[in-house]
N, C-alpha and C. Protein backbone atom coordinates (compact mmCIF):
# COMPACT_ATOMS: atom_id res chain seq x y z
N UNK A 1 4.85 -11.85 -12.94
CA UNK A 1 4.83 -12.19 -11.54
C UNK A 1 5.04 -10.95 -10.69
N UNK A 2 4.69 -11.10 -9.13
CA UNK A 2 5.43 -10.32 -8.58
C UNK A 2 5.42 -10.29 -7.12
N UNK A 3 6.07 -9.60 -6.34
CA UNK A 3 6.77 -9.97 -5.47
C UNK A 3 5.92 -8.56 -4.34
N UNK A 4 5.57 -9.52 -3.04
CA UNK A 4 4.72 -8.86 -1.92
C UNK A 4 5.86 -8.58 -1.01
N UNK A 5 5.59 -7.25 -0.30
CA UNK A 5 6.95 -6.69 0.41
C UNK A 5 6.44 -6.45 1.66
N UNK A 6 6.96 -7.04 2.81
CA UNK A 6 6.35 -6.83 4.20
C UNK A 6 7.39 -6.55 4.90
N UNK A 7 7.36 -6.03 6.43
CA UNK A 7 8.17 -5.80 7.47
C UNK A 7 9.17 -7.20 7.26
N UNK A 8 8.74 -8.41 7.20
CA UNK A 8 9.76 -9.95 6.82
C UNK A 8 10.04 -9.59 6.04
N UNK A 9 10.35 -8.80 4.61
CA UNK A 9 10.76 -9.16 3.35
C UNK A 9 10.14 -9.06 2.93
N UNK A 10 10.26 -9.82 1.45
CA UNK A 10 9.51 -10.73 0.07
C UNK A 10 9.21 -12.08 0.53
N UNK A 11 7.51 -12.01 0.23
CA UNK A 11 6.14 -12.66 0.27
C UNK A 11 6.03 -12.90 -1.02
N UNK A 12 5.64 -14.35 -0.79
CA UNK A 12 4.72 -14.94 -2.08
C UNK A 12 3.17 -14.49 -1.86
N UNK A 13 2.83 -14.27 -2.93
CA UNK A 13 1.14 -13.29 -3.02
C UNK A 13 0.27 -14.58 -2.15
N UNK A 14 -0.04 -14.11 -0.84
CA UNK A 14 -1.39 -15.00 -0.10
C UNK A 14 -3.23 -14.42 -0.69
N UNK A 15 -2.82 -13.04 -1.22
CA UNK A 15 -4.82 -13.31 -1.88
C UNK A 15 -4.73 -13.92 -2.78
N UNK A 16 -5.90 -14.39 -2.79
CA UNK A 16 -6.51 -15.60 -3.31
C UNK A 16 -8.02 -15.01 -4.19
N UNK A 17 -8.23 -14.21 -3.52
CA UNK A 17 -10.03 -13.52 -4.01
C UNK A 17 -9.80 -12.80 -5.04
N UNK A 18 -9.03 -12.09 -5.79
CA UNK A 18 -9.21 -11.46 -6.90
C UNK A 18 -9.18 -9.47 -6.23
N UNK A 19 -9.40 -9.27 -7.52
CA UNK A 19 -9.65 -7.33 -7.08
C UNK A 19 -10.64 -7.07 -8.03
N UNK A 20 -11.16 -6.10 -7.59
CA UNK A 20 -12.73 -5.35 -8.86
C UNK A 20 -12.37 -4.35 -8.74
N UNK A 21 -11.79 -3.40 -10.03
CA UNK A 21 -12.01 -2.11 -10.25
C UNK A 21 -13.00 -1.34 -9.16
N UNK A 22 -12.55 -0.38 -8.62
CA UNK A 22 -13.71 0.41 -8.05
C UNK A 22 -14.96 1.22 -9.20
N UNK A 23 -15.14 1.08 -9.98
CA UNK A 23 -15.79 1.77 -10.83
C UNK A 23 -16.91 0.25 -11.05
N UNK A 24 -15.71 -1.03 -11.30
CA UNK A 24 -16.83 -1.89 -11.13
C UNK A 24 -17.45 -2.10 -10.03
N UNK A 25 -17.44 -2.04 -9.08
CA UNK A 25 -17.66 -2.55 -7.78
C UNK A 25 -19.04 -2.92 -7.53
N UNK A 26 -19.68 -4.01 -6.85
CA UNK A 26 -20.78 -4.23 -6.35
C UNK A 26 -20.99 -3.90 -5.01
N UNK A 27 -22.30 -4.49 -4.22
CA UNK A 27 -22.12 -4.39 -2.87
C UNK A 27 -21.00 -5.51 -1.94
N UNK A 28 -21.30 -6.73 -2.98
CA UNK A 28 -20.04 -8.02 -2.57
C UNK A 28 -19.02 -7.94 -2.64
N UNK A 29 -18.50 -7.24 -3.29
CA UNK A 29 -16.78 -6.79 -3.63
C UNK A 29 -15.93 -7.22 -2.49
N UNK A 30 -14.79 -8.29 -2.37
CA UNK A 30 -13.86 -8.05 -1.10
C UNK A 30 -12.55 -7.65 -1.17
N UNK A 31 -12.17 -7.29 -2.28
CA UNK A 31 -11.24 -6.66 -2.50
C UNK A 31 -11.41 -5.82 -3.86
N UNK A 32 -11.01 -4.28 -3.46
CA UNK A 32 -10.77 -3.04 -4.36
C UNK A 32 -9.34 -2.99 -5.26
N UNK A 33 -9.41 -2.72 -6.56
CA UNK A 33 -8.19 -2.14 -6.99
C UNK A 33 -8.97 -0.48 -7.25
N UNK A 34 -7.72 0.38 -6.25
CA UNK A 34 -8.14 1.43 -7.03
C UNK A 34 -6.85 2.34 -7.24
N UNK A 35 -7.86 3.52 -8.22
CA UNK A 35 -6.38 4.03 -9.00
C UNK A 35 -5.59 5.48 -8.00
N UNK A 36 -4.77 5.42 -8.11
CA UNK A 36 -4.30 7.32 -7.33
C UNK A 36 -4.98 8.43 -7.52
N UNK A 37 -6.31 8.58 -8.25
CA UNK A 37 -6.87 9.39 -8.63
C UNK A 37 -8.10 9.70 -8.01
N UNK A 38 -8.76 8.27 -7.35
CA UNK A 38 -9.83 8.03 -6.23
C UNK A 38 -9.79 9.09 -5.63
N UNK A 39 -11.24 9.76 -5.28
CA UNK A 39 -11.49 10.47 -3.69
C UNK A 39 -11.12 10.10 -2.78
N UNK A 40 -10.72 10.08 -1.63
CA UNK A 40 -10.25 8.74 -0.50
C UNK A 40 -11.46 8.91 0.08
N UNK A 41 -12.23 10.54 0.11
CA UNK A 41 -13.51 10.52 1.22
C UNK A 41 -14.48 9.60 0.33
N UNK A 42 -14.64 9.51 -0.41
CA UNK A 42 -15.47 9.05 -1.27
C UNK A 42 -15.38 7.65 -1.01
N UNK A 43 -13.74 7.32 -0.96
CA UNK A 43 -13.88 5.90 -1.17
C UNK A 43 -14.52 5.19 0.02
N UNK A 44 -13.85 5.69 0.96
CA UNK A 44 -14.62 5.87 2.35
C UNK A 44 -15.07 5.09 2.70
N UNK A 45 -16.39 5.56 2.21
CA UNK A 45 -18.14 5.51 2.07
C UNK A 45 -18.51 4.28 1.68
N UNK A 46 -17.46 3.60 0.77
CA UNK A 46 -18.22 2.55 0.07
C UNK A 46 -17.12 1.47 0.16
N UNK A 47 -16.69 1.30 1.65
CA UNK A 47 -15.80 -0.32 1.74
C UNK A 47 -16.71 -0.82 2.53
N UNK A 48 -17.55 -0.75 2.85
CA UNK A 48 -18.67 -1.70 3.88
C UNK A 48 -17.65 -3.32 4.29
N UNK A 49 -17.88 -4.21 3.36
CA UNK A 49 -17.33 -5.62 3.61
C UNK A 49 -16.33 -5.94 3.00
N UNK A 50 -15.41 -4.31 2.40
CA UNK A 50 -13.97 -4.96 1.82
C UNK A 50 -13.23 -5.25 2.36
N UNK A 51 -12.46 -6.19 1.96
CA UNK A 51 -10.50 -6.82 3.17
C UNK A 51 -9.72 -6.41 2.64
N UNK A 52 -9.44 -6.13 1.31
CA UNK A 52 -8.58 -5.63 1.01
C UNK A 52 -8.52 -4.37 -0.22
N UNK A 53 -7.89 -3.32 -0.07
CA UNK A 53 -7.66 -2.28 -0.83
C UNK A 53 -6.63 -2.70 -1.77
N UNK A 54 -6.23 -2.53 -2.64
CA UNK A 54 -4.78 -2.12 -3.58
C UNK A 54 -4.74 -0.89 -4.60
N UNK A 55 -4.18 0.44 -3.85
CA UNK A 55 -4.10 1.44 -4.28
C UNK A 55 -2.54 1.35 -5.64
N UNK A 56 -3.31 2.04 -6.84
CA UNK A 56 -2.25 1.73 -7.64
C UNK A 56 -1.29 2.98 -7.75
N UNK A 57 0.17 2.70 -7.90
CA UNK A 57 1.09 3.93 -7.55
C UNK A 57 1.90 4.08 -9.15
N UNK A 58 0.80 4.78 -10.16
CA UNK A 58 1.58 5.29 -11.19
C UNK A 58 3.16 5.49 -11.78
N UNK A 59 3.62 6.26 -10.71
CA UNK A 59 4.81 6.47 -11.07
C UNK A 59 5.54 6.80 -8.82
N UNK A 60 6.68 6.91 -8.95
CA UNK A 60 7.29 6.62 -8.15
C UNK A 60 7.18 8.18 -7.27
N UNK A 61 7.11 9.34 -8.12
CA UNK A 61 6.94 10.56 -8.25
C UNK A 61 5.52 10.88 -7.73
N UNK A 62 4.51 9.64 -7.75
CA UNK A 62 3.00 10.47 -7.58
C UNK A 62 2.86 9.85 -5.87
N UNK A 63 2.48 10.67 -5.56
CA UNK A 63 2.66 10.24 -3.52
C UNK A 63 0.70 10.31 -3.42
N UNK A 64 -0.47 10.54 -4.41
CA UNK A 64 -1.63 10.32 -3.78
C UNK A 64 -1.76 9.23 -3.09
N UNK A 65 -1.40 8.35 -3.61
CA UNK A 65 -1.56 6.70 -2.82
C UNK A 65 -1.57 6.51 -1.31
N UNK A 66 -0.53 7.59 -0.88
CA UNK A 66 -0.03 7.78 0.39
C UNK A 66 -1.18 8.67 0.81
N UNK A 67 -1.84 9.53 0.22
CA UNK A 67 -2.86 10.20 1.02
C UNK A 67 -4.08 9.23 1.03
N UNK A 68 -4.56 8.33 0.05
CA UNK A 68 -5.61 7.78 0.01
C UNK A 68 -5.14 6.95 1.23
N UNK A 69 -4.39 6.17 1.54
CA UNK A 69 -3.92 4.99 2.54
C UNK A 69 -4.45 6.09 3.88
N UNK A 70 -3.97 7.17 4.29
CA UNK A 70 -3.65 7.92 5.30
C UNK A 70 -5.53 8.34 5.91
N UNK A 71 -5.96 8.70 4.81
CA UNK A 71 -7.50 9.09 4.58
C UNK A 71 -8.13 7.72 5.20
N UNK A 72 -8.15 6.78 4.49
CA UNK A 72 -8.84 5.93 4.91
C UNK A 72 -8.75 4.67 6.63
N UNK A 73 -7.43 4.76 7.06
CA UNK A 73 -7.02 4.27 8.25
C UNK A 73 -7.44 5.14 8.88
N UNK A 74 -7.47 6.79 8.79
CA UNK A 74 -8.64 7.93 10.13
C UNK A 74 -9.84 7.96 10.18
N UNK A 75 -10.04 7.38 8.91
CA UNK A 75 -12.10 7.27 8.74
C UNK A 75 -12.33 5.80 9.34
N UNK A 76 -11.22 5.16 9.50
CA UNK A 76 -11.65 3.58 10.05
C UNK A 76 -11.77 2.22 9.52
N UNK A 77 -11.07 2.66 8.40
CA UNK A 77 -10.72 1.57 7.59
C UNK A 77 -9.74 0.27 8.43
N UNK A 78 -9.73 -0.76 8.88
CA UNK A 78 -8.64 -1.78 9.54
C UNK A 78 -8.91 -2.88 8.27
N UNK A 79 -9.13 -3.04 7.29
CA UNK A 79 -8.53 -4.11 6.31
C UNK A 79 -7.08 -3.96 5.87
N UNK A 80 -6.79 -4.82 5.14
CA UNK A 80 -5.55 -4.80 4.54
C UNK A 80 -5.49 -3.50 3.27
N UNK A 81 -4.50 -3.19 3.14
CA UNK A 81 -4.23 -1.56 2.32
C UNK A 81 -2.97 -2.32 1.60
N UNK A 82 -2.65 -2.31 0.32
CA UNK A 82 -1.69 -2.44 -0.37
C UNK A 82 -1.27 -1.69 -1.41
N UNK A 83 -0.08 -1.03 -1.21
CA UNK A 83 0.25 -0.03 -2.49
C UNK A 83 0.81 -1.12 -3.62
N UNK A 84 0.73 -0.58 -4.89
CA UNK A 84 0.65 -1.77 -6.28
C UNK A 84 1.54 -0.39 -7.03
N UNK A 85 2.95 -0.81 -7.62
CA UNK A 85 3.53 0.01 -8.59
C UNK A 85 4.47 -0.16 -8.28
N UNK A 86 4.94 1.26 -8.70
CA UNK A 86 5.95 2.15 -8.76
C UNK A 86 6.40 2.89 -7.01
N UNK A 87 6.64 2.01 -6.21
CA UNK A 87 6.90 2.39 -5.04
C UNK A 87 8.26 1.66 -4.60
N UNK A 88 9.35 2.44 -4.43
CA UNK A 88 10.46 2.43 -4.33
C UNK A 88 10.96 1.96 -2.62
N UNK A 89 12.40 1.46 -2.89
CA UNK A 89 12.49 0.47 -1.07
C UNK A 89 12.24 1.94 -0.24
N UNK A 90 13.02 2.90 -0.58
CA UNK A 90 13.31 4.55 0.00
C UNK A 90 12.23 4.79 0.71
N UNK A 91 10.73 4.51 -0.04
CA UNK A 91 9.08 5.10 0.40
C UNK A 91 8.78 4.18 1.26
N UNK A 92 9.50 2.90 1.45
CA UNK A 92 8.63 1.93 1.99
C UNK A 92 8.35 2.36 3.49
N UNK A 93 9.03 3.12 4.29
CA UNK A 93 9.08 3.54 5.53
C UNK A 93 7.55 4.37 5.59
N UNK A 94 7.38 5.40 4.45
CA UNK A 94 6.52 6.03 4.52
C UNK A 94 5.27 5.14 3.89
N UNK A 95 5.29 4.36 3.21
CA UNK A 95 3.91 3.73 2.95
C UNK A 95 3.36 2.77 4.55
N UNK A 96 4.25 2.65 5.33
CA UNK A 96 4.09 2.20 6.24
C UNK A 96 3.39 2.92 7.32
N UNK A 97 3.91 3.94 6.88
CA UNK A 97 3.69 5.05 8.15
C UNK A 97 2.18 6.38 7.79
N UNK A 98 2.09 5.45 6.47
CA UNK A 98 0.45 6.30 5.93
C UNK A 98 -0.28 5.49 6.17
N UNK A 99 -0.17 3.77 6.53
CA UNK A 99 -1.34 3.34 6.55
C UNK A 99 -1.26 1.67 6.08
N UNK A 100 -0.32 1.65 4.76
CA UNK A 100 -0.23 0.28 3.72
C UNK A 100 0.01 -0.70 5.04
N UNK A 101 -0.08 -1.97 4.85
CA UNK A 101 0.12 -3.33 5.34
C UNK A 101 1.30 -3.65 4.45
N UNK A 102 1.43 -3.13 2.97
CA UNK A 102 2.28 -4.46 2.52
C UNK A 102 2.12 -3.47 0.88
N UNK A 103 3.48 -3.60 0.12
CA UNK A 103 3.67 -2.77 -0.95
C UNK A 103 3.50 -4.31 -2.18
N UNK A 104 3.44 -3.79 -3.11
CA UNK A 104 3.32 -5.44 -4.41
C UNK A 104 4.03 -4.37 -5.43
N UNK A 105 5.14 -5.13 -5.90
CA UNK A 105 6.23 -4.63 -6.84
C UNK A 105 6.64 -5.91 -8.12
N UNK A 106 6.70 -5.31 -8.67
CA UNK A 106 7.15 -6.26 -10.10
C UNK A 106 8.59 -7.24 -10.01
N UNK A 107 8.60 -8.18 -10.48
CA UNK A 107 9.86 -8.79 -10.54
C UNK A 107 11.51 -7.86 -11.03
N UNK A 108 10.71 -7.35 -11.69
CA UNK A 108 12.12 -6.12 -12.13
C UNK A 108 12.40 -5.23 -11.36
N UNK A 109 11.87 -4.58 -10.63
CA UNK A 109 12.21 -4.19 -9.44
C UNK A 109 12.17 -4.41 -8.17
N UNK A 110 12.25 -5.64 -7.98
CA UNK A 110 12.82 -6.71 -7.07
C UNK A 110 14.23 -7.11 -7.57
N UNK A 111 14.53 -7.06 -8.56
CA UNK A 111 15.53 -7.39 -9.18
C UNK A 111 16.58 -6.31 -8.80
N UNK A 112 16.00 -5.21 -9.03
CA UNK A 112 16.48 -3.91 -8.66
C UNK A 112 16.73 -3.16 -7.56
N UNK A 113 15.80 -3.79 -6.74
CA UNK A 113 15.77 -3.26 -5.32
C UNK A 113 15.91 -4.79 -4.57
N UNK A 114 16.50 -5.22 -4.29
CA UNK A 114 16.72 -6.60 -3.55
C UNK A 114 16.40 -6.29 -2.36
N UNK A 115 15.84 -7.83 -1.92
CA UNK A 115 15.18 -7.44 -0.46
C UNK A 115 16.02 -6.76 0.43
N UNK A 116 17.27 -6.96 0.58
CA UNK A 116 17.99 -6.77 1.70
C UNK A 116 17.67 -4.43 1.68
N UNK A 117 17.79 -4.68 0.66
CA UNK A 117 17.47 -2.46 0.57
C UNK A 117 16.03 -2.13 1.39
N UNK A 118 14.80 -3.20 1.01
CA UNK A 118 13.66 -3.54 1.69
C UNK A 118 13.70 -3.36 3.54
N UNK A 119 14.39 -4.28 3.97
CA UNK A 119 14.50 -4.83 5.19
C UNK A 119 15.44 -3.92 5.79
N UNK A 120 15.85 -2.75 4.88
CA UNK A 120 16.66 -1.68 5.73
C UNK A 120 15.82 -0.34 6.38
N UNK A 121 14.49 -0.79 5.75
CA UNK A 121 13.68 0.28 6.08
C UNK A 121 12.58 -0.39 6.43
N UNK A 122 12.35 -1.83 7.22
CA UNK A 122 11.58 -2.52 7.19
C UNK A 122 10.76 -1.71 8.93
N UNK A 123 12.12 -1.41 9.92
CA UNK A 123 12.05 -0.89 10.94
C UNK A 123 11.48 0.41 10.66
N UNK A 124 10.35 0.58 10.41
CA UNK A 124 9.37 1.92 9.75
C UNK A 124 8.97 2.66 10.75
N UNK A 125 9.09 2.65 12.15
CA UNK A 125 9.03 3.58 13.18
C UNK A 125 10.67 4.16 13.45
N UNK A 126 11.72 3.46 13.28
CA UNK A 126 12.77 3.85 13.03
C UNK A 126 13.36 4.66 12.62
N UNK A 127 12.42 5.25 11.55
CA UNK A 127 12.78 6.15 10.15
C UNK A 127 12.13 7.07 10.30
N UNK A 128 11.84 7.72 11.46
CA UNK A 128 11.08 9.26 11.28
C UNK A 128 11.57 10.40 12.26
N UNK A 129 12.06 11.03 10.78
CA UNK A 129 12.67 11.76 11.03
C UNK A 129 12.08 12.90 12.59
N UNK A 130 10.96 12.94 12.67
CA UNK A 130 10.58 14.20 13.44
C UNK A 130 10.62 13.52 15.07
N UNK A 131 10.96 12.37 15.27
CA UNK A 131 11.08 11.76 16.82
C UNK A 131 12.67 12.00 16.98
N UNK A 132 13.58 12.00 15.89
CA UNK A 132 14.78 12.01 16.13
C UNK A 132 15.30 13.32 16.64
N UNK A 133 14.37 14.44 15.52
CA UNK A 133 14.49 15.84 16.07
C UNK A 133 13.84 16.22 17.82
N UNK A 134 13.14 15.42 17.71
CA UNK A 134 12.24 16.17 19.44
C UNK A 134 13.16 15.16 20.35
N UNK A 135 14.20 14.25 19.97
CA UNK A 135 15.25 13.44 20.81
C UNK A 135 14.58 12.39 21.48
């Protein structure tokens, strides 16, 4: 199972459509899984009629995810963006602030990170650091 993380908290999973590998992908595709390793310009190019992205986050340590999210909201991406892994409550400010809608984490680290650690960084304009410095 696992557990969808939004500005509210923990979400029960609302897609319903499935994900296609980007490697599989057709022209119908409406939702992407793709991996941290993707081009983002590349990917770009080829969301025509997707809604939803789910960029996968290896390890907690690998931050591409955050550039692919960031890449694709300046090229004009407005579907839904979801980071899938290894993304910790700590990042959630910044997956917010690259682009994601909404992080998807495993039951064990939900277990581990309880919502309430979530909802401390849920206020994701809150948390940056460089508005605090310019006052």
């Amino acid at each position: 199972m696992t557990v969808i993380v939004t500005d509210e908290g923990f979400q029960p999973e609302d897609w319903t459509d499935g994900f296609v590998a980007l490697d599989d992908a057709a022209n119908d595709v409406v939702a992407l899984d793709v991996t941290s390793d993707a081009d983002p310009d590349d990917l770009a190019e080829r969301l025509g009629g997707v809604r939803m992205v789910r960029v996968d986050f290896p390890s907690f340590a690998d931050g591409r995810g955050f550039t692919i999210a960031r890449t694709l909201r300046l090229k004009g991406y407005t579907g839904r963006l979801r980071a899938k892994g290894h993304v910790l409550a700590d990042q959630y400010a910044m997956a917010r602030r690259s682009g994601f809608d909404e992080v998807e984490i495993d039951d064990a680290l939900a277990a581990r990170q309880p919502e309430d650690q979530w909802l401390a960084r849920a206020d994701w304009r809150a948390h940056d650091y460089q508005s605090r410095l310019r006052g």
